[in-house]
C-alpha atoms as a PDB file:
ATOM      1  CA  UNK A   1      43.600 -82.902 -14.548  1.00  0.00           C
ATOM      2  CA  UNK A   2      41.403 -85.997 -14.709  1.00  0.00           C
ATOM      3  CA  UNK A   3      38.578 -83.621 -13.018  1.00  0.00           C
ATOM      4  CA  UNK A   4      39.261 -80.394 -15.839  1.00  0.00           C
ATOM      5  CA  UNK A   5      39.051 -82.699 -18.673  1.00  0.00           C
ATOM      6  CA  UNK A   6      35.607 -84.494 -17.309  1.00  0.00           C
ATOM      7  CA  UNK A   7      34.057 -80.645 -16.664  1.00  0.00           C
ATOM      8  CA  UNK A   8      35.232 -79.587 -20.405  1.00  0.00           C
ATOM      9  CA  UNK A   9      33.636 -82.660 -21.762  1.00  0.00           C
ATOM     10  CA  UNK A  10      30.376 -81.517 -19.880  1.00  0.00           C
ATOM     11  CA  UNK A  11      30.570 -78.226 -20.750  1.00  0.00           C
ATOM     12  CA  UNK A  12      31.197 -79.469 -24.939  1.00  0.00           C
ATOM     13  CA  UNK A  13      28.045 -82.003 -24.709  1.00  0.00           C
ATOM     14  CA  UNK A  14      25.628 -78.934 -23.467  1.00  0.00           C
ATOM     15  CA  UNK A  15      26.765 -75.989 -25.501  1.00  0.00           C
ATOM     16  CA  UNK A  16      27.985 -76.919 -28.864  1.00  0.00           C
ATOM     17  CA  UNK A  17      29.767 -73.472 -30.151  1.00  0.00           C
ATOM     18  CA  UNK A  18      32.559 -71.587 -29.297  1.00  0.00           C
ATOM     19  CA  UNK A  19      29.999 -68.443 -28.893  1.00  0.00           C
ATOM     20  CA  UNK A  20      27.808 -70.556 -26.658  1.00  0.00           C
ATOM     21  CA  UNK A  21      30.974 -72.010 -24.715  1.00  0.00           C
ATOM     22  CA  UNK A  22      32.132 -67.807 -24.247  1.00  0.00           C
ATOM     23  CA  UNK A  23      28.729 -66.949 -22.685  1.00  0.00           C
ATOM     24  CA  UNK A  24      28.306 -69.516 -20.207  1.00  0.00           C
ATOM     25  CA  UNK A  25      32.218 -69.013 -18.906  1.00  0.00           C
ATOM     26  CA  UNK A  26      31.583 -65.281 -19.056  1.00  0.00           C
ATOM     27  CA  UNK A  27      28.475 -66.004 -16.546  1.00  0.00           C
ATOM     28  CA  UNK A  28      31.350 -67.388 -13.747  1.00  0.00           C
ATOM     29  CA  UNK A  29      34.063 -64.296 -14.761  1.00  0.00           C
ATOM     30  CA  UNK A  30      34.290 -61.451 -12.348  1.00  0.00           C
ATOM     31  CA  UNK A  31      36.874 -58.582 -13.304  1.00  0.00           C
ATOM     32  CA  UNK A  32      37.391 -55.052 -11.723  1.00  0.00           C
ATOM     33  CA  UNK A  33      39.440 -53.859 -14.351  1.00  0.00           C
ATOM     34  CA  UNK A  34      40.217 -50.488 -12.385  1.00  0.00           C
ATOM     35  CA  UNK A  35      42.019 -52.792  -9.713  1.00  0.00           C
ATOM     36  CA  UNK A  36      43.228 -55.162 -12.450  1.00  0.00           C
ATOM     37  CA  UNK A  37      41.676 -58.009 -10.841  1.00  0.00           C
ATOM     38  CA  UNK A  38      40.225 -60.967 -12.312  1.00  0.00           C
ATOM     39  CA  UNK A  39      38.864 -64.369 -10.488  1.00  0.00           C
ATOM     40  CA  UNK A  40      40.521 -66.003 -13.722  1.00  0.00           C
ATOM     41  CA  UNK A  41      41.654 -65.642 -17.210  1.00  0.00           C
ATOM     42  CA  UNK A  42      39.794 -66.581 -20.331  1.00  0.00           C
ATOM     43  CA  UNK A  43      42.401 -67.866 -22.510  1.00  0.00           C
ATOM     44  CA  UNK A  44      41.797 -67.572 -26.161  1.00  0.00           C
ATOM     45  CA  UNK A  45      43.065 -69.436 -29.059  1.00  0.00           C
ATOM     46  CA  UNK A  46      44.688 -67.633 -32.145  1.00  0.00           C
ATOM     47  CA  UNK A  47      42.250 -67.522 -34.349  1.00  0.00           C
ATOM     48  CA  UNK A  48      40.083 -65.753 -30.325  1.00  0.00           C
ATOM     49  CA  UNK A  49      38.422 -68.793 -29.825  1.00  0.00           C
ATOM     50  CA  UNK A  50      37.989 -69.161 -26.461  1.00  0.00           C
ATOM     51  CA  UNK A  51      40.096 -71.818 -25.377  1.00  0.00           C
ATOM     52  CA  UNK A  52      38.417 -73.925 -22.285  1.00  0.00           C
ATOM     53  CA  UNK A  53      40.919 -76.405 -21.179  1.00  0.00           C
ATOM     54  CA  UNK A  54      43.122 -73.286 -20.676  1.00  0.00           C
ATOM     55  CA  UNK A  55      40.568 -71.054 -19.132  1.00  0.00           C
ATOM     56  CA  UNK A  56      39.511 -74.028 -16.765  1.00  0.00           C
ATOM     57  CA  UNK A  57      43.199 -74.689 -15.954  1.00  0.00           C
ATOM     58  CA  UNK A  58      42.769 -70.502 -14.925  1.00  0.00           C
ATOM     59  CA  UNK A  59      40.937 -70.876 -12.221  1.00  0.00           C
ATOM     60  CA  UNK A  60      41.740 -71.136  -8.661  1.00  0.00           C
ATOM     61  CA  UNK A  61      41.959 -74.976  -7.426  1.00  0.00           C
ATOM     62  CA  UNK A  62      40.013 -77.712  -9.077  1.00  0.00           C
ATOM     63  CA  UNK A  63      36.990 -76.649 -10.365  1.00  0.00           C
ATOM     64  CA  UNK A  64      34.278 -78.894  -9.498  1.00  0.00           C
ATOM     65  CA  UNK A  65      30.831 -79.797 -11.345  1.00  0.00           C
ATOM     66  CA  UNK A  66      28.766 -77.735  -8.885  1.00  0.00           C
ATOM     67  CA  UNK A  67      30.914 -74.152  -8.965  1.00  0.00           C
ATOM     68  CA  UNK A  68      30.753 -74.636 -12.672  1.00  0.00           C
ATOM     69  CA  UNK A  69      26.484 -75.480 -12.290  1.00  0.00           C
ATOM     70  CA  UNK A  70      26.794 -78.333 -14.835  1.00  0.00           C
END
């Protein structure tokens, strides 16, 4: 958790919207929607804000700083 929260803090300080946060993620998502597969989820808030503690939390085993490219 300790290693989500530090990424999503690094990810906040460099892009500074929730349109800015959406296109970097969107660089790491892979989908094949004919197979309904997905590498993870981007979680969205109610009001489809992307919601990156979620989306982070999506993804297969810790995320570290360099598969993310921070």
């Amino acid at each position: 958790m300790k290693l989500v929260k530090s990424i999503e803090t690094a990810i906040w300080e460099e892009y500074k919207t929730y349109r800015e946060v959406r296109i970097y993620i969107e660089k790491w998502h892979q989908s094949d929607y004919n197979n309904n597969w997905e590498n993870f989820r981007i979680a969205q808030k109610n009001n489809n804000e992307t919601d990156l503690m979620q989306t982070l939390h999506n993804m297969d085993g810790e995320p570290t700083p360099q598969s993310l490219r921070l």
